[in-house]
PDB file of N, CA and C in Angstrom:
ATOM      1  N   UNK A   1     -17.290 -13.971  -4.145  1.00  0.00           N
ATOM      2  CA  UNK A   1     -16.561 -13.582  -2.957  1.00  0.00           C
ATOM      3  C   UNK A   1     -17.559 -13.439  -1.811  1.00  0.00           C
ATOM      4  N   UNK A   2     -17.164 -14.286  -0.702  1.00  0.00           N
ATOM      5  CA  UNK A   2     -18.186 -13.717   0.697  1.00  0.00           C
ATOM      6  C   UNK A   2     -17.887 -12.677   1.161  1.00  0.00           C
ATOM      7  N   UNK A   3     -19.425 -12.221   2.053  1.00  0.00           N
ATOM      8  CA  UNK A   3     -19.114 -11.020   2.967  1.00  0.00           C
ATOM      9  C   UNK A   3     -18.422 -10.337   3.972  1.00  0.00           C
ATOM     10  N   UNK A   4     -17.922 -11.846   3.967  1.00  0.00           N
ATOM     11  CA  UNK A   4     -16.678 -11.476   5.237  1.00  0.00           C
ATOM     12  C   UNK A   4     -15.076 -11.086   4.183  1.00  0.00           C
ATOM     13  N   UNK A   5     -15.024 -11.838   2.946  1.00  0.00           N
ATOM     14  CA  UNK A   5     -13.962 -11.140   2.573  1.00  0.00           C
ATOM     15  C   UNK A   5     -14.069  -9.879   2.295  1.00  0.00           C
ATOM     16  N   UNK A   6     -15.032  -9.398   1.513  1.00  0.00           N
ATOM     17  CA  UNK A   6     -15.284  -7.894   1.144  1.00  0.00           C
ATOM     18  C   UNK A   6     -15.343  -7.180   2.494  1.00  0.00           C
ATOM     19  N   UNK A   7     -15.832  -7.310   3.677  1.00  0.00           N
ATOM     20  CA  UNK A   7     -15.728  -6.415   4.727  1.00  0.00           C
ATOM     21  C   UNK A   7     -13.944  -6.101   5.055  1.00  0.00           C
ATOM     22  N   UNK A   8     -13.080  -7.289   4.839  1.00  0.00           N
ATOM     23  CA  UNK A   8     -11.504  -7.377   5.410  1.00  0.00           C
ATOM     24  C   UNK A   8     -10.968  -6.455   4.027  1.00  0.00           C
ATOM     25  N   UNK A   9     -11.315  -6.903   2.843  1.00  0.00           N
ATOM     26  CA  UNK A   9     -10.671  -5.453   1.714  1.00  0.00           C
ATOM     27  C   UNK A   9     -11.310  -4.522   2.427  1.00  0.00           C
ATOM     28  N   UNK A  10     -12.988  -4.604   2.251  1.00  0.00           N
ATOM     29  CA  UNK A  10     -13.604  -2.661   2.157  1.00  0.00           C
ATOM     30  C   UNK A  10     -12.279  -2.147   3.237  1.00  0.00           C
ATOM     31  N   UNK A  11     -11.987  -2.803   4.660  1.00  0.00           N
ATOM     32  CA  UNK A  11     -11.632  -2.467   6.035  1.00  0.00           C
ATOM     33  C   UNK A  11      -9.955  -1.449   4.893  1.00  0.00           C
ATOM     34  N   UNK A  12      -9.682  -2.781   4.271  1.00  0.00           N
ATOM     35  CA  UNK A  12      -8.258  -2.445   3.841  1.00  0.00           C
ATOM     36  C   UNK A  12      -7.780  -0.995   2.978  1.00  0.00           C
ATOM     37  N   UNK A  13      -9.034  -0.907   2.204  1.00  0.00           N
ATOM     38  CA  UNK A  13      -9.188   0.403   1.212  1.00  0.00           C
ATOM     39  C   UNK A  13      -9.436   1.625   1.857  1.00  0.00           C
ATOM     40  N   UNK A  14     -10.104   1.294   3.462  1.00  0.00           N
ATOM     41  CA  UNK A  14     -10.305   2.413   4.085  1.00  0.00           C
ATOM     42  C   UNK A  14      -9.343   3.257   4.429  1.00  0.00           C
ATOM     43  N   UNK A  15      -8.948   2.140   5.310  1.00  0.00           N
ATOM     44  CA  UNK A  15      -7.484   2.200   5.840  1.00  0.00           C
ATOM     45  C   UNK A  15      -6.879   3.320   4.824  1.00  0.00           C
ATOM     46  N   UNK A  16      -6.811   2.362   3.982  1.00  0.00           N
ATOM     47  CA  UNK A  16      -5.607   3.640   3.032  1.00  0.00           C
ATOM     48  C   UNK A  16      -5.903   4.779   2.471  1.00  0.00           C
ATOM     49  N   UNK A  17      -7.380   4.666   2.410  1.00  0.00           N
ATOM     50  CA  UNK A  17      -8.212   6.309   1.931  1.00  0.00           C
ATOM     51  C   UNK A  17      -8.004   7.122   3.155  1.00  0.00           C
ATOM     52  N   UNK A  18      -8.284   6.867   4.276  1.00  0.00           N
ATOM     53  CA  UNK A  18      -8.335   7.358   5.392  1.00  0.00           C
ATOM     54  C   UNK A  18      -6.991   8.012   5.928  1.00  0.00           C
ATOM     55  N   UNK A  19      -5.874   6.762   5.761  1.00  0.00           N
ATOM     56  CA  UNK A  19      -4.541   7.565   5.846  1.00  0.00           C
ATOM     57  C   UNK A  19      -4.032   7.915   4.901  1.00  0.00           C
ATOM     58  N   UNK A  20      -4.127   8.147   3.360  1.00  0.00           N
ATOM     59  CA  UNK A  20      -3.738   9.032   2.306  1.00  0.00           C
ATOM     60  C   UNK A  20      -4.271  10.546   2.227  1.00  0.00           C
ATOM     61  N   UNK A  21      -5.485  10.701   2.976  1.00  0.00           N
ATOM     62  CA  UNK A  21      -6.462  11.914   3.136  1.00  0.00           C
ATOM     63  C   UNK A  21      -5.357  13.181   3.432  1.00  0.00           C
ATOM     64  N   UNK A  22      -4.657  12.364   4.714  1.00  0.00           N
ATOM     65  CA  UNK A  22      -3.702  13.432   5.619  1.00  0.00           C
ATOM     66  C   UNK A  22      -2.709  14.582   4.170  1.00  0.00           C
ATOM     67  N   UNK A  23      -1.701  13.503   3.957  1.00  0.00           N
ATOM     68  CA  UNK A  23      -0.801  14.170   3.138  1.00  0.00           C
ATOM     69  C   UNK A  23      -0.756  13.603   1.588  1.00  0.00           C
ATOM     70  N   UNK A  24      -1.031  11.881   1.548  1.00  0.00           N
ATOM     71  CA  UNK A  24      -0.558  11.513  -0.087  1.00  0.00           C
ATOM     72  C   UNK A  24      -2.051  12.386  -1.031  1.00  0.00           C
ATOM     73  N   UNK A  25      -3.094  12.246  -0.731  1.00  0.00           N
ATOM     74  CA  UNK A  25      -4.091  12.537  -2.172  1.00  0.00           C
ATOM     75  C   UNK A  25      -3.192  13.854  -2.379  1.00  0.00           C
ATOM     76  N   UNK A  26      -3.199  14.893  -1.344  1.00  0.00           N
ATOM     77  CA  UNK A  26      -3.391  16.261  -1.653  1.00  0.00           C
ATOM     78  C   UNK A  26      -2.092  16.414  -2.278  1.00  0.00           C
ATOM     79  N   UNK A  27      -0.741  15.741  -2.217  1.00  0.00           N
ATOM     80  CA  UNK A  27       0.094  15.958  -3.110  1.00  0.00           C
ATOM     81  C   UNK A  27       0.032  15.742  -4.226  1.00  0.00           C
ATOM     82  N   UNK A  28      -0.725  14.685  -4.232  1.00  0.00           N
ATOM     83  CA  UNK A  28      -0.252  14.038  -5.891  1.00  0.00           C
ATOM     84  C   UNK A  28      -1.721  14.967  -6.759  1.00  0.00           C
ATOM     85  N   UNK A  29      -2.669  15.526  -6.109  1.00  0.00           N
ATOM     86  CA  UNK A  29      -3.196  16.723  -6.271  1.00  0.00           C
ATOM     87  C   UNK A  29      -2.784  18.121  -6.945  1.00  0.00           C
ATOM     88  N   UNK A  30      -1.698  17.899  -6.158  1.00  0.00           N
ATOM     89  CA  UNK A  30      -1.225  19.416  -6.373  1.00  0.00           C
ATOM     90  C   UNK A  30      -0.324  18.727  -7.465  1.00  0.00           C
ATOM     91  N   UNK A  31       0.555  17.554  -7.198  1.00  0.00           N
ATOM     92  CA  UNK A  31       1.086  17.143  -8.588  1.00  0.00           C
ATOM     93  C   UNK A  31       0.475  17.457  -9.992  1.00  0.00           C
ATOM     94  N   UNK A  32      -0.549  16.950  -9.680  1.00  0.00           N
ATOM     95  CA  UNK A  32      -1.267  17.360 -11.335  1.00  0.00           C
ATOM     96  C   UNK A  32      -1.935  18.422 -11.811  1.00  0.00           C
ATOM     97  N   UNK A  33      -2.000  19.494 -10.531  1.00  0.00           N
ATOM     98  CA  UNK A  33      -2.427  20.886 -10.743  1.00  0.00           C
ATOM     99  C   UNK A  33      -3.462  20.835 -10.384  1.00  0.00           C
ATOM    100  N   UNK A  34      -4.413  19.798  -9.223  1.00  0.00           N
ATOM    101  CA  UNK A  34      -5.659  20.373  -9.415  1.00  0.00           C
ATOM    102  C   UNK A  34      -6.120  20.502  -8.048  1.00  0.00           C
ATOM    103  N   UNK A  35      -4.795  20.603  -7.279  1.00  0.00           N
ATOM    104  CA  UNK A  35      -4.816  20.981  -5.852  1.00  0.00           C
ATOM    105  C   UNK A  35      -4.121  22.440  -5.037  1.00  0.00           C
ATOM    106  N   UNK A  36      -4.384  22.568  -4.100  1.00  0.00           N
ATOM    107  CA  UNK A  36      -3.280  23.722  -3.717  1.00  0.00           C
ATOM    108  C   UNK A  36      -2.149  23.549  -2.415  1.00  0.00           C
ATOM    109  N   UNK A  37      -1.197  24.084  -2.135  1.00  0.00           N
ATOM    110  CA  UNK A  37      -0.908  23.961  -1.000  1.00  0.00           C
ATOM    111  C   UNK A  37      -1.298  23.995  -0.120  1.00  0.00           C
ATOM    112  N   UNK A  38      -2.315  25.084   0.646  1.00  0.00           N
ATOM    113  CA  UNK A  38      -3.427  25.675   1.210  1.00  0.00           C
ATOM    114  C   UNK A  38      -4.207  24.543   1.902  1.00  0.00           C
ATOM    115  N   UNK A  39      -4.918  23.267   0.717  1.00  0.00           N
ATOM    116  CA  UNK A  39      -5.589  22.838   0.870  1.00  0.00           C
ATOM    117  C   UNK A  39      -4.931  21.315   1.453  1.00  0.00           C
ATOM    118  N   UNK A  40      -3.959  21.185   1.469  1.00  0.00           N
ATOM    119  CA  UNK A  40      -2.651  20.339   1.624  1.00  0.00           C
ATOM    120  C   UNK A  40      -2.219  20.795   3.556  1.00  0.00           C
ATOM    121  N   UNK A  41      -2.250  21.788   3.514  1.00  0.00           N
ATOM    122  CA  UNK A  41      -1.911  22.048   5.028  1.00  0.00           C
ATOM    123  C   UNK A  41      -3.279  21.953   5.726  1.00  0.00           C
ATOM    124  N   UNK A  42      -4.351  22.393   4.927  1.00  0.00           N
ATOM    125  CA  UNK A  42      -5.283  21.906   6.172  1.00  0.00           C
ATOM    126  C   UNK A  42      -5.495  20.555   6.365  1.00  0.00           C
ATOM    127  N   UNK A  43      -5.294  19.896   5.456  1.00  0.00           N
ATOM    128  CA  UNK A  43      -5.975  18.238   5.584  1.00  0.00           C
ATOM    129  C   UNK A  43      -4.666  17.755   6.621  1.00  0.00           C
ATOM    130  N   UNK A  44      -3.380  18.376   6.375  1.00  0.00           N
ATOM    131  CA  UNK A  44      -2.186  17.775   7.113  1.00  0.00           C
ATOM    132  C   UNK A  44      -2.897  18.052   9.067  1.00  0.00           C
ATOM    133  N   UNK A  45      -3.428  19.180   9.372  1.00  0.00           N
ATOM    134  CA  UNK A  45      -3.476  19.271  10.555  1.00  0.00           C
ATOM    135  C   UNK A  45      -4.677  18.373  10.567  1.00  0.00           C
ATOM    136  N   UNK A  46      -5.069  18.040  10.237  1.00  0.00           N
ATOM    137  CA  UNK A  46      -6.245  16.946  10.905  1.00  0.00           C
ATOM    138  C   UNK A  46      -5.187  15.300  11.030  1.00  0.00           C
ATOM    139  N   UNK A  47      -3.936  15.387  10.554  1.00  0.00           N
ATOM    140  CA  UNK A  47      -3.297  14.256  10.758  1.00  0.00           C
ATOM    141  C   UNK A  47      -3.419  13.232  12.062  1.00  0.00           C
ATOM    142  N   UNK A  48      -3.498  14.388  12.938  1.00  0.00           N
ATOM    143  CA  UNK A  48      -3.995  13.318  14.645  1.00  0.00           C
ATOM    144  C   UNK A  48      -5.130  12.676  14.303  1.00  0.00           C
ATOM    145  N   UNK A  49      -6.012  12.177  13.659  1.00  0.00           N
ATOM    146  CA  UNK A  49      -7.210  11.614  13.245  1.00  0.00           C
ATOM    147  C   UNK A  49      -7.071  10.352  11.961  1.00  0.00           C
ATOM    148  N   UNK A  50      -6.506  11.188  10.924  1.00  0.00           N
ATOM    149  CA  UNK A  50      -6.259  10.473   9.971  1.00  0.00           C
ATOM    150  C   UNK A  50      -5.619   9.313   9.789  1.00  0.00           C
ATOM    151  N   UNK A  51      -4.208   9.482  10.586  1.00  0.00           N
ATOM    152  CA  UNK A  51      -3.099   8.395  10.551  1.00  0.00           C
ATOM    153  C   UNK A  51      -3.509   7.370  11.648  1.00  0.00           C
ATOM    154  N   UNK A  52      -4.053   7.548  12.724  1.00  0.00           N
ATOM    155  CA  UNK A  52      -4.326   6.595  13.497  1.00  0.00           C
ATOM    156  C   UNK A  52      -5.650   6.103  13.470  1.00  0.00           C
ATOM    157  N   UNK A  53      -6.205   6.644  12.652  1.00  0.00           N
ATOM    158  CA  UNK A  53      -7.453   5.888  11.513  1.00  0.00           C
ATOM    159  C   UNK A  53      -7.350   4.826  11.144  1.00  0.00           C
ATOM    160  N   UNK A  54      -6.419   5.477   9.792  1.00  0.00           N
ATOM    161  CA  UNK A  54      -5.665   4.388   8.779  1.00  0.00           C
ATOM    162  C   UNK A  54      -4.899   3.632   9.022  1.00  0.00           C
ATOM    163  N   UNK A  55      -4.208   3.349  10.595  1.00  0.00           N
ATOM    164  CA  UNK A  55      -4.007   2.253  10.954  1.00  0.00           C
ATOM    165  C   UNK A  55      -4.890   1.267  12.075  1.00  0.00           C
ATOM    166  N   UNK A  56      -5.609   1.990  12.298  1.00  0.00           N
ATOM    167  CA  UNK A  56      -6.913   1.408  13.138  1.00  0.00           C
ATOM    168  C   UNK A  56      -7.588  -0.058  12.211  1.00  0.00           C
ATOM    169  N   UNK A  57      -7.819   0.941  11.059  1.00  0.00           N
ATOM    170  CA  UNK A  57      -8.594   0.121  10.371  1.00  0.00           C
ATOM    171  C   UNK A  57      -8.244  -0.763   9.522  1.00  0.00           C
ATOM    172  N   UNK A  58      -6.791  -1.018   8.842  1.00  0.00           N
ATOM    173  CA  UNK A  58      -5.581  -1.581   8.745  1.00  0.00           C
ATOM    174  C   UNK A  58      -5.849  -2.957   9.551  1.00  0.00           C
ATOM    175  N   UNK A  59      -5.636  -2.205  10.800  1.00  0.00           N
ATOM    176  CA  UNK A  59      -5.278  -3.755  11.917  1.00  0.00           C
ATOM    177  C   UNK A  59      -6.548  -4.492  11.635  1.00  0.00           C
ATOM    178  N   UNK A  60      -7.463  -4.175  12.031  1.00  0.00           N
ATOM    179  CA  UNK A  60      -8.952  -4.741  11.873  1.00  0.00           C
ATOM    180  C   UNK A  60      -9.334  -5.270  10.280  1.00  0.00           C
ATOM    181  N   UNK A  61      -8.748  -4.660   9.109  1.00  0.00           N
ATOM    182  CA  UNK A  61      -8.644  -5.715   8.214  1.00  0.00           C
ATOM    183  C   UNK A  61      -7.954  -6.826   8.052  1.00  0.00           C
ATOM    184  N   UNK A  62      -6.393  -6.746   8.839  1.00  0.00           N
ATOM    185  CA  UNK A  62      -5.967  -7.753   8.762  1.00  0.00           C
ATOM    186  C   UNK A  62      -7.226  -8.965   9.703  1.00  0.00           C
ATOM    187  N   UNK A  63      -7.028  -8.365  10.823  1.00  0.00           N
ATOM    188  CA  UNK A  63      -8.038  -9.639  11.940  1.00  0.00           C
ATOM    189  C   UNK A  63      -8.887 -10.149  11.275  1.00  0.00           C
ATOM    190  N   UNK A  64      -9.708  -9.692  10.180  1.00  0.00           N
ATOM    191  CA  UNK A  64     -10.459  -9.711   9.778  1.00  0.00           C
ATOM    192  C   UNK A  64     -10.735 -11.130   8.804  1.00  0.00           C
ATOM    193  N   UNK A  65      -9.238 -10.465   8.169  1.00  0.00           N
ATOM    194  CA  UNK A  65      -8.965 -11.252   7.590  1.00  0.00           C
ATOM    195  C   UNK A  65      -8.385 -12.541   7.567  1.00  0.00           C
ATOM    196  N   UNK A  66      -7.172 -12.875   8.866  1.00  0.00           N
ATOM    197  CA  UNK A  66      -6.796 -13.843   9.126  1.00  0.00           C
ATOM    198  C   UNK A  66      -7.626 -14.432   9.990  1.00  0.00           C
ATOM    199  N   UNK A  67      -9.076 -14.118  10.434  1.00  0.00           N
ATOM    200  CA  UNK A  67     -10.138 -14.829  11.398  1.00  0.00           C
ATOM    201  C   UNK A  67     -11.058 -16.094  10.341  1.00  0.00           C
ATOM    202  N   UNK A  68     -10.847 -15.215   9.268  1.00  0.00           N
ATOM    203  CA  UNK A  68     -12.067 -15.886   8.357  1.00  0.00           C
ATOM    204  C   UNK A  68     -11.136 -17.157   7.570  1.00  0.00           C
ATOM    205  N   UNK A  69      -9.416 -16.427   7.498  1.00  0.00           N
ATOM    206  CA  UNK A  69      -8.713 -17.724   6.882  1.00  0.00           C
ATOM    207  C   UNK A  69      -8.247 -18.808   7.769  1.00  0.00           C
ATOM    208  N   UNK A  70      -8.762 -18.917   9.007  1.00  0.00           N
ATOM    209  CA  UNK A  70      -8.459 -19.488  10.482  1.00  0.00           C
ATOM    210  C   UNK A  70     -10.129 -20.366  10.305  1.00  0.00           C
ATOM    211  N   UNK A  71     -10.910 -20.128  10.388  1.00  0.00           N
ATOM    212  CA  UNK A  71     -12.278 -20.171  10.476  1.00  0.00           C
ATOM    213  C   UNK A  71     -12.231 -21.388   8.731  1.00  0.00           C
ATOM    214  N   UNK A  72     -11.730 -20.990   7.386  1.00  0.00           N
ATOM    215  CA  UNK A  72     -11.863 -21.592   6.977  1.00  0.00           C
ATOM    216  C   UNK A  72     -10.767 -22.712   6.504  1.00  0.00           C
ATOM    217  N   UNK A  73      -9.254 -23.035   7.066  1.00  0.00           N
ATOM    218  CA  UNK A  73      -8.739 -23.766   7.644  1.00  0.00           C
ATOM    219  C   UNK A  73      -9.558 -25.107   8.426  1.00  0.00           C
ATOM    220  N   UNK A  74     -10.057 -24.734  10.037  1.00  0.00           N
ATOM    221  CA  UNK A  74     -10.495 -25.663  10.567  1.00  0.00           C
ATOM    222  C   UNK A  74     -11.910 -26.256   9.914  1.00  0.00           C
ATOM    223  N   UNK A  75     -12.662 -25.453   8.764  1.00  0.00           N
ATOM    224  CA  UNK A  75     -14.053 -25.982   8.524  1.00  0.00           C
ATOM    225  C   UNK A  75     -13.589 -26.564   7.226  1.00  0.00           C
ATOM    226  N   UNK A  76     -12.226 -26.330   6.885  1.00  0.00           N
ATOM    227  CA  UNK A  76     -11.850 -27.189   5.523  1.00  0.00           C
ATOM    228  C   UNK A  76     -12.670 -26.644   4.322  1.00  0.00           C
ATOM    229  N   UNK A  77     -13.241 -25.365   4.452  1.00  0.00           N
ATOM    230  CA  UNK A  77     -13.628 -24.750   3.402  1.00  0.00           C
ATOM    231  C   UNK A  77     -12.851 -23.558   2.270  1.00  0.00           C
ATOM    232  N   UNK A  78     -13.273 -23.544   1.349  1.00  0.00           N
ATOM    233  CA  UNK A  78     -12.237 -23.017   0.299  1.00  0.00           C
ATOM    234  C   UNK A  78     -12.200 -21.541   0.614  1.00  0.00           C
ATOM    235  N   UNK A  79     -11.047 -20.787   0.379  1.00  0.00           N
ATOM    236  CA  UNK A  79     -11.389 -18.942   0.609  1.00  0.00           C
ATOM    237  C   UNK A  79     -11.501 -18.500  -0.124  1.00  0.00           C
ATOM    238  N   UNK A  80     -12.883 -18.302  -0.753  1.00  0.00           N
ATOM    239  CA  UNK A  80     -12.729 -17.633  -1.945  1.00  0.00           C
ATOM    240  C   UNK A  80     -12.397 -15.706  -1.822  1.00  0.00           C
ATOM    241  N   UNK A  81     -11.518 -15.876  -3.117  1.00  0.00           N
ATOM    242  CA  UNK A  81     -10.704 -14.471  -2.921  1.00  0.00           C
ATOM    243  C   UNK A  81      -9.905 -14.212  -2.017  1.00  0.00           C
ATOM    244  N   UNK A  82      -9.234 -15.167  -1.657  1.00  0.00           N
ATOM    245  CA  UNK A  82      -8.203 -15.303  -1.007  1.00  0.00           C
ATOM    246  C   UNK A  82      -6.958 -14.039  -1.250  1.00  0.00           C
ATOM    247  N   UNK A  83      -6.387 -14.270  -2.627  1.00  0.00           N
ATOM    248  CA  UNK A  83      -5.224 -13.470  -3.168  1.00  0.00           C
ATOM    249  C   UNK A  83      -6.011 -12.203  -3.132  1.00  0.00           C
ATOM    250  N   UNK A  84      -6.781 -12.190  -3.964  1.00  0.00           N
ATOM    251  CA  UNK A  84      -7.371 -10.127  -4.092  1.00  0.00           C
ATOM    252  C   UNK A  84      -7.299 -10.075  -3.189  1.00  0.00           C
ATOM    253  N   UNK A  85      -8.096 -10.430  -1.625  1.00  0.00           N
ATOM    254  CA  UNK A  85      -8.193  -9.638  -0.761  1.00  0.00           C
ATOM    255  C   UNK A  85      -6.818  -9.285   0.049  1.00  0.00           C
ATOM    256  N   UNK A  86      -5.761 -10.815   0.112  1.00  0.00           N
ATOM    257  CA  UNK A  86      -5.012 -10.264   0.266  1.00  0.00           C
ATOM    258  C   UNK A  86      -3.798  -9.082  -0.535  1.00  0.00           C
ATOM    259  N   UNK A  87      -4.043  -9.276  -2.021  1.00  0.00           N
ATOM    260  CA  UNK A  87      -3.348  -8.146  -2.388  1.00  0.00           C
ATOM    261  C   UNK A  87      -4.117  -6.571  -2.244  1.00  0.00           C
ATOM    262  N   UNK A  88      -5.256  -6.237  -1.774  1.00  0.00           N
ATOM    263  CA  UNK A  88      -5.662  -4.971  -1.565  1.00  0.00           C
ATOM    264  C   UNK A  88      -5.372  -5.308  -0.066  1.00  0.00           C
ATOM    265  N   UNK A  89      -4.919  -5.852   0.969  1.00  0.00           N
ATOM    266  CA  UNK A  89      -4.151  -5.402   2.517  1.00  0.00           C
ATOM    267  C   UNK A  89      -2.671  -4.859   2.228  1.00  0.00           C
ATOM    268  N   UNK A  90      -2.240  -5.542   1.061  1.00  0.00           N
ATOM    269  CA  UNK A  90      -0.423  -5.361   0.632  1.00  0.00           C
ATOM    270  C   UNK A  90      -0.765  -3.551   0.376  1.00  0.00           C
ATOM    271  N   UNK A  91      -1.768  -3.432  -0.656  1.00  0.00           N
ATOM    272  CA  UNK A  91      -1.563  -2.546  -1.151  1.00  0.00           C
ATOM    273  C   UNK A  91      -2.213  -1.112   0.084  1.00  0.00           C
ATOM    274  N   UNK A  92      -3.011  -1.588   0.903  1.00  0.00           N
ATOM    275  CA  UNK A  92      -3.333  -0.884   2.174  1.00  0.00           C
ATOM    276  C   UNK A  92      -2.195  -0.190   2.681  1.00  0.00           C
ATOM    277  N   UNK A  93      -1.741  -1.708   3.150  1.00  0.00           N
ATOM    278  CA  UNK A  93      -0.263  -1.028   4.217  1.00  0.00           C
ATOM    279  C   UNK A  93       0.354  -0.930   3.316  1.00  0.00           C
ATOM    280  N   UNK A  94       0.861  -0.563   2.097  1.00  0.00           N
ATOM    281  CA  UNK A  94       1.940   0.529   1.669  1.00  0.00           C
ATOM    282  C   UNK A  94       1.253   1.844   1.597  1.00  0.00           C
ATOM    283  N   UNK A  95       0.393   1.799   1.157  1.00  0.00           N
ATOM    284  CA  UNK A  95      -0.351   3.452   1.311  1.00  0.00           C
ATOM    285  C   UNK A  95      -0.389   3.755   2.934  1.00  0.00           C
ATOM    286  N   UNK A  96      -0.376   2.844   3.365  1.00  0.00           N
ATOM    287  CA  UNK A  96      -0.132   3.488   5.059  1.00  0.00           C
ATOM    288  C   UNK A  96       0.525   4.129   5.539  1.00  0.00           C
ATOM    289  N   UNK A  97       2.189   3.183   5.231  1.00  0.00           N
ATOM    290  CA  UNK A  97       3.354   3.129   5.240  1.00  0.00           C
ATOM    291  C   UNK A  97       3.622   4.523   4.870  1.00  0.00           C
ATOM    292  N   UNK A  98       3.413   4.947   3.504  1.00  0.00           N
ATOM    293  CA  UNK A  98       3.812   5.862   2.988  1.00  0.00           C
ATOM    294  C   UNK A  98       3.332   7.409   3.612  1.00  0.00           C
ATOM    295  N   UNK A  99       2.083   7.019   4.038  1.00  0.00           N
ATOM    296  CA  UNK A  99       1.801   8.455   4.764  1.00  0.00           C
ATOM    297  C   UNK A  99       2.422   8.220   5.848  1.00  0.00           C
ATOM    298  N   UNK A 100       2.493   7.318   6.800  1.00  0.00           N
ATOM    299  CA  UNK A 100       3.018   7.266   8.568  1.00  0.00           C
ATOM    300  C   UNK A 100       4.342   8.100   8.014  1.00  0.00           C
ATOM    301  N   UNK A 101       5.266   7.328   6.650  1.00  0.00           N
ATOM    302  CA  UNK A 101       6.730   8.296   6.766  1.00  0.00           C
ATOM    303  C   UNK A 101       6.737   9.673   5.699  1.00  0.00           C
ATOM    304  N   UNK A 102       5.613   9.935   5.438  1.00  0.00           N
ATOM    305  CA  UNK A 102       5.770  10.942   4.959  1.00  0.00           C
ATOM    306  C   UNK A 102       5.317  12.156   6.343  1.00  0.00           C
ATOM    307  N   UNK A 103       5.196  11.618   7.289  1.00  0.00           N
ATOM    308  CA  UNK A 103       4.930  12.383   8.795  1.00  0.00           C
ATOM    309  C   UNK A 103       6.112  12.407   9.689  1.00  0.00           C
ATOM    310  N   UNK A 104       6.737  11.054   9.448  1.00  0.00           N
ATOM    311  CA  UNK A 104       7.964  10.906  10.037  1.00  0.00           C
ATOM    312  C   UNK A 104       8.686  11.507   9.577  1.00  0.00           C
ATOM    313  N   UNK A 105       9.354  11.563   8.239  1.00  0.00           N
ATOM    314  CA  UNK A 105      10.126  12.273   7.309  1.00  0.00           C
ATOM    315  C   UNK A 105      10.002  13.272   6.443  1.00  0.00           C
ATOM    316  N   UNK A 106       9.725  14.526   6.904  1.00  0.00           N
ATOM    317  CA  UNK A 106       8.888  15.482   6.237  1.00  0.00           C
ATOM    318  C   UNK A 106      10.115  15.827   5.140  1.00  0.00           C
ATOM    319  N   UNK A 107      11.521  15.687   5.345  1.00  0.00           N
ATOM    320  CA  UNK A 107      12.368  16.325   4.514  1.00  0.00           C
ATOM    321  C   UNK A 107      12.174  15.395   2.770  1.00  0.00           C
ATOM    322  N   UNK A 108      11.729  14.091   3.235  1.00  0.00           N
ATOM    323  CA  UNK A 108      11.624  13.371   1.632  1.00  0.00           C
ATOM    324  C   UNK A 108      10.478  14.172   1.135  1.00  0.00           C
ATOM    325  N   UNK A 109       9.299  14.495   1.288  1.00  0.00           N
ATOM    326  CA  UNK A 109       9.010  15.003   0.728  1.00  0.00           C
ATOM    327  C   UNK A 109       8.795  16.344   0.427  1.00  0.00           C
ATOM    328  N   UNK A 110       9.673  17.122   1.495  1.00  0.00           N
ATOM    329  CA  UNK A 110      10.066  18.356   0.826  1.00  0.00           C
ATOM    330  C   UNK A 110      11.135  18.097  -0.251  1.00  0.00           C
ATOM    331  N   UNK A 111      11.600  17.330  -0.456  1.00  0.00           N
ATOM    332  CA  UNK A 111      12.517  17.310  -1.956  1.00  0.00           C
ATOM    333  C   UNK A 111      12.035  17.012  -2.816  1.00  0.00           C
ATOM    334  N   UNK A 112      10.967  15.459  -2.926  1.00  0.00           N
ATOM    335  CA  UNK A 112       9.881  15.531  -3.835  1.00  0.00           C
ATOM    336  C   UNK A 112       9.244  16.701  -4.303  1.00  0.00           C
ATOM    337  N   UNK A 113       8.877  17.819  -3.328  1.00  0.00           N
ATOM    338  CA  UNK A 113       8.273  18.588  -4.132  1.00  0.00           C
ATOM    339  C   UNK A 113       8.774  20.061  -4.802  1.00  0.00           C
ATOM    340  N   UNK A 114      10.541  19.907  -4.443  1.00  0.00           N
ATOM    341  CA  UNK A 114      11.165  20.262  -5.128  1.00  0.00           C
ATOM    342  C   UNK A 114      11.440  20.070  -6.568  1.00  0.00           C
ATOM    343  N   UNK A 115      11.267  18.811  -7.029  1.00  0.00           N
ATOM    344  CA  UNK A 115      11.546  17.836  -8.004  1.00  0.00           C
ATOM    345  C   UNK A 115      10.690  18.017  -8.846  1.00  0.00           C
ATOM    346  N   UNK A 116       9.058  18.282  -8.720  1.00  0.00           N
ATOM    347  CA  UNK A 116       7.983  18.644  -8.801  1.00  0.00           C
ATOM    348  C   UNK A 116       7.777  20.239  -9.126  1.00  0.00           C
TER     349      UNK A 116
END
């Protein structure tokens, strides 16, 4: 795999570490007992940072990524890691996704953690 694909994943994994930080780790944290609420509300107020992080860096993996499959298009060269990299952007923006509406929709996961 070249360095330009691994920079468009690393970009993609960030992304989603970066916007899971806010609200998904610390639930599924506390899901398994080895988190607290406590520690769940503070990471939530740093959300002005987090979420527009994790889509910062999102966008810039995609560019990233469709520059180098543009780039190797016109040079008629092969992409290697084509699919992985694009299945760790799929899997980016749903971890994105999922925190942006777990901000939007605070009531789903107040029932989740009813359920819980």
């Amino acid at each position: 795999m070249q360095i330009r694909n691994v920079q468009s994943a690393g970009a993609g994994l960030l992304s989603a570490l970066f916007a899971a930080s806010c609200c998904l780790i610390p639930l599924g944290l506390i899901a398994v007992g080895l988190g607290s609420v406590g520690w769940m509300m503070t990471m939530m107020s740093y959300q002005w940072l987090t979420i527009p992080g994790g889509i910062l860096f999102l966008g810039l993996a995609y560019y990233s990524y469709f520059k180098e499959r543009g780039r190797c298009t016109q040079a008629g060269c092969r992409f290697v890691g084509q699919h992985f990299t694009m299945g760790i952007l799929i899997f980016a923006t749903g971890i994105v996704s999922l925190a942006l509406g777990a901000i939007l929709f605070p009531s789903l996961i107040n029932g989740l953690l009813h359920v819980i």
